[in-house]
PDB file of N, CA and C in Angstrom:
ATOM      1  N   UNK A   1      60.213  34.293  -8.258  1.00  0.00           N
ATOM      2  CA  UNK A   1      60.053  32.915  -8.660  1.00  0.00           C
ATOM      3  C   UNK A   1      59.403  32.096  -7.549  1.00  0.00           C
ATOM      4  N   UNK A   2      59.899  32.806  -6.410  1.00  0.00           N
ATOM      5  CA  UNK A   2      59.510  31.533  -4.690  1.00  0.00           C
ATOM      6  C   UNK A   2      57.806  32.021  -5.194  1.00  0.00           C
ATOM      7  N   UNK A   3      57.052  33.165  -5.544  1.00  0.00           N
ATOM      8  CA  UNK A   3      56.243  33.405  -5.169  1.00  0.00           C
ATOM      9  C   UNK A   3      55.080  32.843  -6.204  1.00  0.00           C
ATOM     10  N   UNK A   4      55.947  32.728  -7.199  1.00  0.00           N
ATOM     11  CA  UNK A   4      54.964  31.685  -8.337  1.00  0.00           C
ATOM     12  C   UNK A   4      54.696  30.315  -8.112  1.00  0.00           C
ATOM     13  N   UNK A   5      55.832  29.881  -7.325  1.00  0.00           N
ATOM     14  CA  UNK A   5      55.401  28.419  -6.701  1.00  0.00           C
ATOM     15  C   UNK A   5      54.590  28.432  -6.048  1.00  0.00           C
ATOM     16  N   UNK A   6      55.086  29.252  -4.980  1.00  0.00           N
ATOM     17  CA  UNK A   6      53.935  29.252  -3.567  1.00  0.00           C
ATOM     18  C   UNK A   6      52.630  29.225  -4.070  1.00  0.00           C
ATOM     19  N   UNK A   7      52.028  30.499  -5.135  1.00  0.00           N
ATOM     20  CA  UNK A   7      50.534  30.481  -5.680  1.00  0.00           C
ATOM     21  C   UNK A   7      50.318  29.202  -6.547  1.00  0.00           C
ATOM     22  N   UNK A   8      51.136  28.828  -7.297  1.00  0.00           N
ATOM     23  CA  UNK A   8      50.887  27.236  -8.055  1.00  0.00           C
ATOM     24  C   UNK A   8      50.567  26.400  -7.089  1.00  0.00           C
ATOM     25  N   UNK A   9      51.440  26.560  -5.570  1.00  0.00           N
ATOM     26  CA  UNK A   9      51.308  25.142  -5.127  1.00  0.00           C
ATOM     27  C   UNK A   9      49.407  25.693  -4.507  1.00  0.00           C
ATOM     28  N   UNK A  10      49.077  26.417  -3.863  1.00  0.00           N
ATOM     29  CA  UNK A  10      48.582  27.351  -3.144  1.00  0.00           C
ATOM     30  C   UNK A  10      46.772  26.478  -4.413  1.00  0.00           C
ATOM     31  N   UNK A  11      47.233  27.217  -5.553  1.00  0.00           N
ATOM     32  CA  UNK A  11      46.033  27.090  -6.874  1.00  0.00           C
ATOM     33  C   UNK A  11      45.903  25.437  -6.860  1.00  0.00           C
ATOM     34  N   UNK A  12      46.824  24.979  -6.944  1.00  0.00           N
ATOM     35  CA  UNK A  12      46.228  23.033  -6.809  1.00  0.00           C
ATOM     36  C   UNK A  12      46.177  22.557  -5.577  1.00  0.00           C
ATOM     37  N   UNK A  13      46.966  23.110  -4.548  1.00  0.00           N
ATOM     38  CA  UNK A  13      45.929  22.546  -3.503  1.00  0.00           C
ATOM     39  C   UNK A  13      44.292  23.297  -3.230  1.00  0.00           C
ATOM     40  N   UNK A  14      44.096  24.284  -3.857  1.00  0.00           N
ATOM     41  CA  UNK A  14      42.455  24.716  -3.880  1.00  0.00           C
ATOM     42  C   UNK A  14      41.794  24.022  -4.750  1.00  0.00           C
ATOM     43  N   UNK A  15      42.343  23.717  -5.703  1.00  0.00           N
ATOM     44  CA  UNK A  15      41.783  22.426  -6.792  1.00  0.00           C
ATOM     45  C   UNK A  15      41.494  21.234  -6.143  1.00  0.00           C
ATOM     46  N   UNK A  16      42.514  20.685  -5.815  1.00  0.00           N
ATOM     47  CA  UNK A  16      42.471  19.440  -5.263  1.00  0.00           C
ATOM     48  C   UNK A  16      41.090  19.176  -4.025  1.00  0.00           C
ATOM     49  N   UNK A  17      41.742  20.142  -3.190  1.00  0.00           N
ATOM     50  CA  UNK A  17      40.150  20.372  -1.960  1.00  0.00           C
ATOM     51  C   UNK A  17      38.695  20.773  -2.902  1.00  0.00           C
ATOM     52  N   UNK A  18      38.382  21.289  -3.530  1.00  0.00           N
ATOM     53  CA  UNK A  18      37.531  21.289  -4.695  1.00  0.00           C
ATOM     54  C   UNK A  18      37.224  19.961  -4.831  1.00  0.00           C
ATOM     55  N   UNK A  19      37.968  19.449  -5.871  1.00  0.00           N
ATOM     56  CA  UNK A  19      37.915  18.515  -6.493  1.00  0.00           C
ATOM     57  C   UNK A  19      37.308  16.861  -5.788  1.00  0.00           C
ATOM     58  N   UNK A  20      37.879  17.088  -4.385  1.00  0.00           N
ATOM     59  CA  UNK A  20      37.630  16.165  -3.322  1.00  0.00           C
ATOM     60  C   UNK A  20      36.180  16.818  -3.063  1.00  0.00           C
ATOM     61  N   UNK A  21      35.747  17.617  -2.566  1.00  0.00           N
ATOM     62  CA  UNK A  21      34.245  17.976  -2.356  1.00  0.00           C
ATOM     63  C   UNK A  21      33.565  17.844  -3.548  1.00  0.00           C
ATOM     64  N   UNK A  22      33.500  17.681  -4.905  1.00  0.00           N
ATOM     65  CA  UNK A  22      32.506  17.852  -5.594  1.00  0.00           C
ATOM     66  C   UNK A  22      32.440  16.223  -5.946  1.00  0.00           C
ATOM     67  N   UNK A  23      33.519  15.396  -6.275  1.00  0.00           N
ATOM     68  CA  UNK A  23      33.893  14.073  -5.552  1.00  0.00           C
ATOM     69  C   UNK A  23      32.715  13.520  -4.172  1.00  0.00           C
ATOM     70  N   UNK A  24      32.900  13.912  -3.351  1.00  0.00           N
ATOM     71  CA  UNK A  24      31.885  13.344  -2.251  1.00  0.00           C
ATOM     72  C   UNK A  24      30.536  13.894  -2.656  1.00  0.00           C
ATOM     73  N   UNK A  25      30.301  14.890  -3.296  1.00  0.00           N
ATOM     74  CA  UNK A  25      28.780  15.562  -3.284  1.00  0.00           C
ATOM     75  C   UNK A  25      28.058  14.670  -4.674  1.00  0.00           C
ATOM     76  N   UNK A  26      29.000  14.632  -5.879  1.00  0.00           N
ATOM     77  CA  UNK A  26      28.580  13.169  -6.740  1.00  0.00           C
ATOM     78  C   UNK A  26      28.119  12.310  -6.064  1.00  0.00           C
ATOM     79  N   UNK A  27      29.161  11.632  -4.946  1.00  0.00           N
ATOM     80  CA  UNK A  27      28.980  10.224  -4.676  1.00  0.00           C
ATOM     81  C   UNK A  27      27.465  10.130  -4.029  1.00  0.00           C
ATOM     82  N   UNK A  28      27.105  11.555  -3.336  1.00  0.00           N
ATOM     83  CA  UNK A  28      25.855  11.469  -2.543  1.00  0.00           C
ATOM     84  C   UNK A  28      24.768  11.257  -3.525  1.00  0.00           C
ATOM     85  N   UNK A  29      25.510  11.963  -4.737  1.00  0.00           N
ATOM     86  CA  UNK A  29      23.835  12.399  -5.277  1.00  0.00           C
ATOM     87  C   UNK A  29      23.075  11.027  -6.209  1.00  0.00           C
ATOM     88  N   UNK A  30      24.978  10.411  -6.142  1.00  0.00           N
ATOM     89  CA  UNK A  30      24.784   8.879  -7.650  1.00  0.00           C
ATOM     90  C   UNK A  30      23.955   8.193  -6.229  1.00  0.00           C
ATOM     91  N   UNK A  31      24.154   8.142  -4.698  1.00  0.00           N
ATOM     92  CA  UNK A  31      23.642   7.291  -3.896  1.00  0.00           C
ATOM     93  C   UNK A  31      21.780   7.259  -3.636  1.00  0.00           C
ATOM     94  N   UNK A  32      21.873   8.862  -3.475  1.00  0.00           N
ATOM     95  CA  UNK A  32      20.108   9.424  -3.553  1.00  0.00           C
ATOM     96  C   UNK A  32      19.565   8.853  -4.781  1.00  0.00           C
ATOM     97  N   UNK A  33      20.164   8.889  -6.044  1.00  0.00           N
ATOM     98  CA  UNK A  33      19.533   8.745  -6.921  1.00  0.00           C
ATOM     99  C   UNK A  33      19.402   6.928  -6.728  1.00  0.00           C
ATOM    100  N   UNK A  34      20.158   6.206  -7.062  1.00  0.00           N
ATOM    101  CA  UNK A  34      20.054   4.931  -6.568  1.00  0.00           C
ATOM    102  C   UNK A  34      18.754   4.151  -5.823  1.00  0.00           C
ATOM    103  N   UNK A  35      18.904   4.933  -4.269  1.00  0.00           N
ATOM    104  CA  UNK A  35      17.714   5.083  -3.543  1.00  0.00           C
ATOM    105  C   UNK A  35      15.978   5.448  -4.306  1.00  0.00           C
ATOM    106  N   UNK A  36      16.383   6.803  -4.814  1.00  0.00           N
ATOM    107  CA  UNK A  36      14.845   6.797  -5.575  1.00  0.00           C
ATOM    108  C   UNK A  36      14.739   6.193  -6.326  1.00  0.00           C
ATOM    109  N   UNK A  37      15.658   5.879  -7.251  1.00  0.00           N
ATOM    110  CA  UNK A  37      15.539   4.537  -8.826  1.00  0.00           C
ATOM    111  C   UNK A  37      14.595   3.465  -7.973  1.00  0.00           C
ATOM    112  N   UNK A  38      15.384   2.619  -6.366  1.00  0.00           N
ATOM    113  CA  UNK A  38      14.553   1.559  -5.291  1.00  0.00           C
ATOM    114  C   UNK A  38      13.220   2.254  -5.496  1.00  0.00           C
ATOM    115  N   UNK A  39      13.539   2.826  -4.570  1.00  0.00           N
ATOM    116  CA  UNK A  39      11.792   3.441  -4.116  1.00  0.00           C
ATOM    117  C   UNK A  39      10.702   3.516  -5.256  1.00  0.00           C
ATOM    118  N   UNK A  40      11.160   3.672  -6.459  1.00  0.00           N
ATOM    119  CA  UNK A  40      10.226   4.300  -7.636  1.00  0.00           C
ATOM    120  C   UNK A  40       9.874   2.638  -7.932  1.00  0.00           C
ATOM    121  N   UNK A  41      10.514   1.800  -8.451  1.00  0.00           N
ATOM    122  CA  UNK A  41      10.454   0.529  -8.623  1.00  0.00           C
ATOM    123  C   UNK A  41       9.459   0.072  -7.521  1.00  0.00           C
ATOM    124  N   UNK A  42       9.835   0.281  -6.634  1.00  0.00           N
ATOM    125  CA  UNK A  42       8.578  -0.480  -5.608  1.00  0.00           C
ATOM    126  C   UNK A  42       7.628   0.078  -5.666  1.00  0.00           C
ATOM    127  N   UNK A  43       7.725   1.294  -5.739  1.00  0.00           N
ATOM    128  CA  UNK A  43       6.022   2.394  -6.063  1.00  0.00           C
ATOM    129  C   UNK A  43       5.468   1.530  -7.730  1.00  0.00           C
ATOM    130  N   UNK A  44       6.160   1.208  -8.388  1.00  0.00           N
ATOM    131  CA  UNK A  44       5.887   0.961  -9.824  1.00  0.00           C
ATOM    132  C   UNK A  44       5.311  -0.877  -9.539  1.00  0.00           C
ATOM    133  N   UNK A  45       6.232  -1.563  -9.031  1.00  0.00           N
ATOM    134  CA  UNK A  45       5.581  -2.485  -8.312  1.00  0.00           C
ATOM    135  C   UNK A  45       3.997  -2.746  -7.048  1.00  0.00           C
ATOM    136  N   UNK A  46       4.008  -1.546  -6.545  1.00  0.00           N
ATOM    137  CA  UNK A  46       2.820  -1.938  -5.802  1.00  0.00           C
ATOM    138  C   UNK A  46       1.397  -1.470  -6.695  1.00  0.00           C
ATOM    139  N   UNK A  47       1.803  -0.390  -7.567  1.00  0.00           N
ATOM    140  CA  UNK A  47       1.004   0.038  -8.489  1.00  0.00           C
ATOM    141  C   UNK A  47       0.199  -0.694  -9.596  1.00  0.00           C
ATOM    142  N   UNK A  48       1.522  -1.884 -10.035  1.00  0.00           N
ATOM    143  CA  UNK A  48       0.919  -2.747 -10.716  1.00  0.00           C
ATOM    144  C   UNK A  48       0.018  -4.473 -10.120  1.00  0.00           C
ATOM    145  N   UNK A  49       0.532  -3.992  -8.887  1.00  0.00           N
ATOM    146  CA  UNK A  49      -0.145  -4.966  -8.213  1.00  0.00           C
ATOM    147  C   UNK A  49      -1.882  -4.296  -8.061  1.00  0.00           C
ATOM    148  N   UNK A  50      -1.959  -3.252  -7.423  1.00  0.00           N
ATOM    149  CA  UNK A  50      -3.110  -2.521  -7.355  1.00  0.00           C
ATOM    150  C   UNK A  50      -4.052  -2.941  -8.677  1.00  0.00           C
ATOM    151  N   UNK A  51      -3.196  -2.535  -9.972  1.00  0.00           N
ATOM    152  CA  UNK A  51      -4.196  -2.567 -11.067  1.00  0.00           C
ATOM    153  C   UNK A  51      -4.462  -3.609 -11.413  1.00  0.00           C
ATOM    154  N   UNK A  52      -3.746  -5.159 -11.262  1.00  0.00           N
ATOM    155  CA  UNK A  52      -3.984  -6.215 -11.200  1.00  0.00           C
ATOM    156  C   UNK A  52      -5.313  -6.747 -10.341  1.00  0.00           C
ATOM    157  N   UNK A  53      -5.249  -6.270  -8.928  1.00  0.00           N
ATOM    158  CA  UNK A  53      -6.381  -6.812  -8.182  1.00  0.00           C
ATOM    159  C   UNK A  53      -7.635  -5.843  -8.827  1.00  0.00           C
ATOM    160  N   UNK A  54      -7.294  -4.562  -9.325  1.00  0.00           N
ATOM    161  CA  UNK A  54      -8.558  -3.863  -9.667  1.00  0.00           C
ATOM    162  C   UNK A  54      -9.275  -4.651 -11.335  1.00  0.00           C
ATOM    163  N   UNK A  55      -8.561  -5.183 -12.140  1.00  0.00           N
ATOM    164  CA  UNK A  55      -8.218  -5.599 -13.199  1.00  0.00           C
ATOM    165  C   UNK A  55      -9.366  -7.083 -12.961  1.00  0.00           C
ATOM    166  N   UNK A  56      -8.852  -7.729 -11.976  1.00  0.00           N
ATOM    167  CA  UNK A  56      -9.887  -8.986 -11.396  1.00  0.00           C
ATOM    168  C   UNK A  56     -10.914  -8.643 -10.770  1.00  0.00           C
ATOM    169  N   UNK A  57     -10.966  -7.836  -9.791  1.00  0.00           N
ATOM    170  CA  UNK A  57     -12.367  -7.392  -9.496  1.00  0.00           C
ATOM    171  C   UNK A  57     -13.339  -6.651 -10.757  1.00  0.00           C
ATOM    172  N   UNK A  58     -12.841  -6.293 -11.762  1.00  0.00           N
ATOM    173  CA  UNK A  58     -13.810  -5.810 -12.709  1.00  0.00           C
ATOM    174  C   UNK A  58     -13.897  -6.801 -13.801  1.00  0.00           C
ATOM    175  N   UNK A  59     -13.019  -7.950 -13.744  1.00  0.00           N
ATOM    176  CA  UNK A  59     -13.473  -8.953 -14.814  1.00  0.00           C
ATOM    177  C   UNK A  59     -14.518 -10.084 -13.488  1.00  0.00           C
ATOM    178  N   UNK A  60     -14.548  -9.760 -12.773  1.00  0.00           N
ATOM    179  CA  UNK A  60     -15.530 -10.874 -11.659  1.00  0.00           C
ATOM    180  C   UNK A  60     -16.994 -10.502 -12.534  1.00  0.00           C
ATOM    181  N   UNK A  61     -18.043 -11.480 -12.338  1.00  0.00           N
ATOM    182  CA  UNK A  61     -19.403 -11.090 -12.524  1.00  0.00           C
ATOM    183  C   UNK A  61     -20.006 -10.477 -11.601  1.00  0.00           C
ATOM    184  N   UNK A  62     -20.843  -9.704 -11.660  1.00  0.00           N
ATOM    185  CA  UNK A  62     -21.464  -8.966 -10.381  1.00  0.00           C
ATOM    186  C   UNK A  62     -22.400  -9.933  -9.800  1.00  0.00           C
ATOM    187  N   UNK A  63     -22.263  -9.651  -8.205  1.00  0.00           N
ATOM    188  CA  UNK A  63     -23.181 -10.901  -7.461  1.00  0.00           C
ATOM    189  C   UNK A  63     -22.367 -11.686  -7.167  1.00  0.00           C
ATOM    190  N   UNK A  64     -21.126 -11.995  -7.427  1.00  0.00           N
ATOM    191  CA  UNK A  64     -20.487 -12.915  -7.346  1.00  0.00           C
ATOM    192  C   UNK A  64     -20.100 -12.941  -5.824  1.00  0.00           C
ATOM    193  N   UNK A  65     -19.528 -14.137  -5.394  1.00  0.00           N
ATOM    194  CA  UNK A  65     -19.536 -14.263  -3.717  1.00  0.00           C
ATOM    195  C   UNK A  65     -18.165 -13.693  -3.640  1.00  0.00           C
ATOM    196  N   UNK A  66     -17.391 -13.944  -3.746  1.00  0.00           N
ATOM    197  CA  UNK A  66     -15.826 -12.985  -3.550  1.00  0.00           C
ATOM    198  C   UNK A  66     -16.071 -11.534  -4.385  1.00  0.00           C
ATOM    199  N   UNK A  67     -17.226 -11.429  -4.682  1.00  0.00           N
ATOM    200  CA  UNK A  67     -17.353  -9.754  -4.769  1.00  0.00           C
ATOM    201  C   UNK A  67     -17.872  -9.741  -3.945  1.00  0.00           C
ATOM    202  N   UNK A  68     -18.909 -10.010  -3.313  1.00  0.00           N
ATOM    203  CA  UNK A  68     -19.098  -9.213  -2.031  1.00  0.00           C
ATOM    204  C   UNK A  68     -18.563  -9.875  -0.756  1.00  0.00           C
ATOM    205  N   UNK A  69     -18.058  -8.837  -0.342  1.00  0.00           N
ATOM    206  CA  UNK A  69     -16.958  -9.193   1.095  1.00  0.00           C
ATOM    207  C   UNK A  69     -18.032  -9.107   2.408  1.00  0.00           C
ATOM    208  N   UNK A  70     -19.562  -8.880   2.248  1.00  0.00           N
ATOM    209  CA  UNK A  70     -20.336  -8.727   3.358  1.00  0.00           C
ATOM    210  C   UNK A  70     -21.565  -9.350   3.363  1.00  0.00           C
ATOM    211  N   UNK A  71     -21.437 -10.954   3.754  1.00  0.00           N
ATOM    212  CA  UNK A  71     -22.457 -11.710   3.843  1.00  0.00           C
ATOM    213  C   UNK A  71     -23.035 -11.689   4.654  1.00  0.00           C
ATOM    214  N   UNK A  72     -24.383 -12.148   4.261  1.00  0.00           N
ATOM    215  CA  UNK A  72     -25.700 -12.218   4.991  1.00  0.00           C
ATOM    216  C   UNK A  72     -25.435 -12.028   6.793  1.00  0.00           C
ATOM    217  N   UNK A  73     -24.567 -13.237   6.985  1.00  0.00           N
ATOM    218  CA  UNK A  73     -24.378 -13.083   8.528  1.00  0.00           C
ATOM    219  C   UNK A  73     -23.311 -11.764   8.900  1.00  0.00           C
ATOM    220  N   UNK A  74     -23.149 -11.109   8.205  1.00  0.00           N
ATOM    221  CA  UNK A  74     -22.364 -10.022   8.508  1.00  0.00           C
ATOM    222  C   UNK A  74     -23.298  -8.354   8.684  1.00  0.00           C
ATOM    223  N   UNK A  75     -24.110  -8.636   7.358  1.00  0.00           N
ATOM    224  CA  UNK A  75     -25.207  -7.706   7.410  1.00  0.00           C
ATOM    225  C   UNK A  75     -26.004  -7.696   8.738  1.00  0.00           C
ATOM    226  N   UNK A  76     -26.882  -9.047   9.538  1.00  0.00           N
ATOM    227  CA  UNK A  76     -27.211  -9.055  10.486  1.00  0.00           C
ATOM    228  C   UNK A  76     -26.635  -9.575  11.461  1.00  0.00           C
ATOM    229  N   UNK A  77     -25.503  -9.248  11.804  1.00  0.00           N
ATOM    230  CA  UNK A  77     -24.751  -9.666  12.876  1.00  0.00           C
ATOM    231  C   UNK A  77     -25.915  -9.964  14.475  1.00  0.00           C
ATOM    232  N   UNK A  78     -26.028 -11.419  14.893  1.00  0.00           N
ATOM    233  CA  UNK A  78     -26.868 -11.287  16.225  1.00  0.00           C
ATOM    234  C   UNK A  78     -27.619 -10.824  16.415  1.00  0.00           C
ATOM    235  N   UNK A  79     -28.777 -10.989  15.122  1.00  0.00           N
ATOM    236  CA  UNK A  79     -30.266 -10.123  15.413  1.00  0.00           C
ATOM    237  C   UNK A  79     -31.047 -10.948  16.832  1.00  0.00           C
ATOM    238  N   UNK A  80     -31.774 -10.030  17.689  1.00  0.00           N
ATOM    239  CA  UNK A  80     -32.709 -10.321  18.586  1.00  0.00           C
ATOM    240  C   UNK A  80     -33.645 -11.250  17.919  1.00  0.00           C
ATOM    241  N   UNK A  81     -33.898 -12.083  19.637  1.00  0.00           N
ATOM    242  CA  UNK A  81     -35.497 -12.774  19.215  1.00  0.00           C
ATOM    243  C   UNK A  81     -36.493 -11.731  19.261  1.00  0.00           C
ATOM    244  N   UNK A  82     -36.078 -10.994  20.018  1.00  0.00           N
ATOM    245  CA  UNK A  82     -37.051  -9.356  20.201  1.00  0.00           C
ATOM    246  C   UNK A  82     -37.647  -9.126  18.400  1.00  0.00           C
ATOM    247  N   UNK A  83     -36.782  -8.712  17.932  1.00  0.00           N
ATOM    248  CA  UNK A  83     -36.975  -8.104  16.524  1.00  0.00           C
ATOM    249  C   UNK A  83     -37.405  -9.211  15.495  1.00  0.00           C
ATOM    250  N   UNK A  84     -36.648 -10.610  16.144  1.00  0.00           N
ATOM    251  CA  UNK A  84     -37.744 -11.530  15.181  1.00  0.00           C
ATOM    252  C   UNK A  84     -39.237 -11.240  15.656  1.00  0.00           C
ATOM    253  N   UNK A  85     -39.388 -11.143  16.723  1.00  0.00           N
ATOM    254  CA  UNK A  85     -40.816 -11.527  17.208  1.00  0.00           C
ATOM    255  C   UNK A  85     -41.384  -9.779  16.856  1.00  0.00           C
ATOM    256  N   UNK A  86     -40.520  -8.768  16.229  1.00  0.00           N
ATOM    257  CA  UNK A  86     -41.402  -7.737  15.976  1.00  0.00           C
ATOM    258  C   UNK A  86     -41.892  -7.693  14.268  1.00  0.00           C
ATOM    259  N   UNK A  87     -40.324  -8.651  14.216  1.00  0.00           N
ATOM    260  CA  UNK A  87     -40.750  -8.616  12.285  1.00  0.00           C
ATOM    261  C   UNK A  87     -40.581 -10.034  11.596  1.00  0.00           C
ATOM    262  N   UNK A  88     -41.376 -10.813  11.903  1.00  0.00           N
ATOM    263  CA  UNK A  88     -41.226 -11.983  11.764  1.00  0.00           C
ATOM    264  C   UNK A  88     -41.558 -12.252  10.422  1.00  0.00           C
ATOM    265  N   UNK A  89     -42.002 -11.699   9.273  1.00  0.00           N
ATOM    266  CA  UNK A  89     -42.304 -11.762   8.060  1.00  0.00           C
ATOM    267  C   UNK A  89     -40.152 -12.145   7.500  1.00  0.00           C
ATOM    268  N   UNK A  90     -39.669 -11.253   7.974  1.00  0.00           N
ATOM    269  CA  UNK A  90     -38.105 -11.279   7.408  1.00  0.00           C
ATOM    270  C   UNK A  90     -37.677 -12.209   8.298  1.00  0.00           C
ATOM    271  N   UNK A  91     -38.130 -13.261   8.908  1.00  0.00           N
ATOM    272  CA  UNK A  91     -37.253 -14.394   9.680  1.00  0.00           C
ATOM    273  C   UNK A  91     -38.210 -15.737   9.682  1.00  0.00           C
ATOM    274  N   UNK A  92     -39.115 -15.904   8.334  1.00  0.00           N
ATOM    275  CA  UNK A  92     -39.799 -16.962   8.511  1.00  0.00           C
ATOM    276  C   UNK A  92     -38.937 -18.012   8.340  1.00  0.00           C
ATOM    277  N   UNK A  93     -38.960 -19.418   8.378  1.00  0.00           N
ATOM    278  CA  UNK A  93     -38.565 -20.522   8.373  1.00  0.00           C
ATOM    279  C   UNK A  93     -36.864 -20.644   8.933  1.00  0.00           C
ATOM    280  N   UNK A  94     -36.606 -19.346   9.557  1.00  0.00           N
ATOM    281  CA  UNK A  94     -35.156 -19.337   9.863  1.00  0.00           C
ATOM    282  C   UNK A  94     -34.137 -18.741   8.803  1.00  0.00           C
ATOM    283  N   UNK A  95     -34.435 -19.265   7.545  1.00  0.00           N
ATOM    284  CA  UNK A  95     -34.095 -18.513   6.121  1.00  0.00           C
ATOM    285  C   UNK A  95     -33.120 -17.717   6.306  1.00  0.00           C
ATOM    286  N   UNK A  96     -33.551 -16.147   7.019  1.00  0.00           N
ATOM    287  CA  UNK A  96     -32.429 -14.780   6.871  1.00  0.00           C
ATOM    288  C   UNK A  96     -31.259 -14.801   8.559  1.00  0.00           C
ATOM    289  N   UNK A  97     -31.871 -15.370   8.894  1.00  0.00           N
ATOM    290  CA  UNK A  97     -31.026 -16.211  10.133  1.00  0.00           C
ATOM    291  C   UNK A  97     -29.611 -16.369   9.908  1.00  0.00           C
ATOM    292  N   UNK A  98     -28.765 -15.589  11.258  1.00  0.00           N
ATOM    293  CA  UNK A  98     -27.348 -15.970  11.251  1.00  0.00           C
ATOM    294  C   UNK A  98     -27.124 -17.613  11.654  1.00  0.00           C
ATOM    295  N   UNK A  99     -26.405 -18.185  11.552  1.00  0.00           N
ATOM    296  CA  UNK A  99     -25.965 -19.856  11.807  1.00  0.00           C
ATOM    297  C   UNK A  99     -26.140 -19.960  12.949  1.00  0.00           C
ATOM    298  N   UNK A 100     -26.026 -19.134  14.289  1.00  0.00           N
ATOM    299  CA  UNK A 100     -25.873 -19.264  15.318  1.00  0.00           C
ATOM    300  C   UNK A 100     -27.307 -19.045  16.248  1.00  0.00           C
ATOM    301  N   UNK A 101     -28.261 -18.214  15.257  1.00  0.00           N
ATOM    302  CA  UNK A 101     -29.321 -18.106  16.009  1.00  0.00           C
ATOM    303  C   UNK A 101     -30.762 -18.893  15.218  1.00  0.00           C
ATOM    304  N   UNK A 102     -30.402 -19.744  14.356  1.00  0.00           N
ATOM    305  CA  UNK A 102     -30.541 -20.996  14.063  1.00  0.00           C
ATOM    306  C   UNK A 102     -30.703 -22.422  14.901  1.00  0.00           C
ATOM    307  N   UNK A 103     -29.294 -22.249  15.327  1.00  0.00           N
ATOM    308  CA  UNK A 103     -29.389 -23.887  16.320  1.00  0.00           C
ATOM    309  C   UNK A 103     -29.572 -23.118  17.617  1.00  0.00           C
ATOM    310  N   UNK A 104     -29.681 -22.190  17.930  1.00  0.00           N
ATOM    311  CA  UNK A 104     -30.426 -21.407  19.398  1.00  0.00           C
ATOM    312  C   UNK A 104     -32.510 -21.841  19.466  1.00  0.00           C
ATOM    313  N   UNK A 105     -32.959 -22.039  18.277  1.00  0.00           N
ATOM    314  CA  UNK A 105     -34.291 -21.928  18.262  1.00  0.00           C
ATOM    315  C   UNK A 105     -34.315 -23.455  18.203  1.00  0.00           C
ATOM    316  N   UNK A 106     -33.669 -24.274  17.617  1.00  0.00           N
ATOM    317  CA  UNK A 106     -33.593 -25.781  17.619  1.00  0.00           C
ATOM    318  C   UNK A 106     -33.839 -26.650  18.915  1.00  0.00           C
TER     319      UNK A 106
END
């Protein structure tokens, strides 16, 4: 009889320790999951932000000045008087001229 207890008590405390580990290994996995549910939401959020700005850049007209991000003075960043004076057909009246080498000839 002592020895049927002993294994009863013996069988629920192996349950119990069980029961406590699969207990903490849930709690991890309801926590991971939680975490990726965040993470996916913000991936789902930056995604729709993406297609939003792509969404406006393809309803813009082409040519348009906030379509192109690289103006004139960017294209010729600080051209020489050298190269005016070699190609002066592309720098008549000042015209293709950055702002700065403009009031330099003034």
């Amino acid at each position: 009889m002592d020895k049927i207890v002993k294994a009863l008590q013996e069988g629920h405390a192996q349950l119990r320790k069980a029961s406590e580990e699969t207990n903490t290994r849930l709690n991890q996995v309801f926590e991971e999951q939680h975490h990726l549910k965040r993470d996916r939401d913000c991936l789902d959020q930056d995604l729709n932000k993406l297609f939003n700005v792509y969404q406006n850049m393809k309803a813009q007209p082409q040519g348009h000045v906030l379509d192109n991000p690289y103006h004139q003075e960017d294209i010729e960043p600080n051209v020489s008087l050298e190269n005016k004076a070699r190609y002066p057909s592309q720098y008549q009246d000042g015209e293709n001229m950055p702002y700065s080498e403009k009031e330099a000839l003034k």
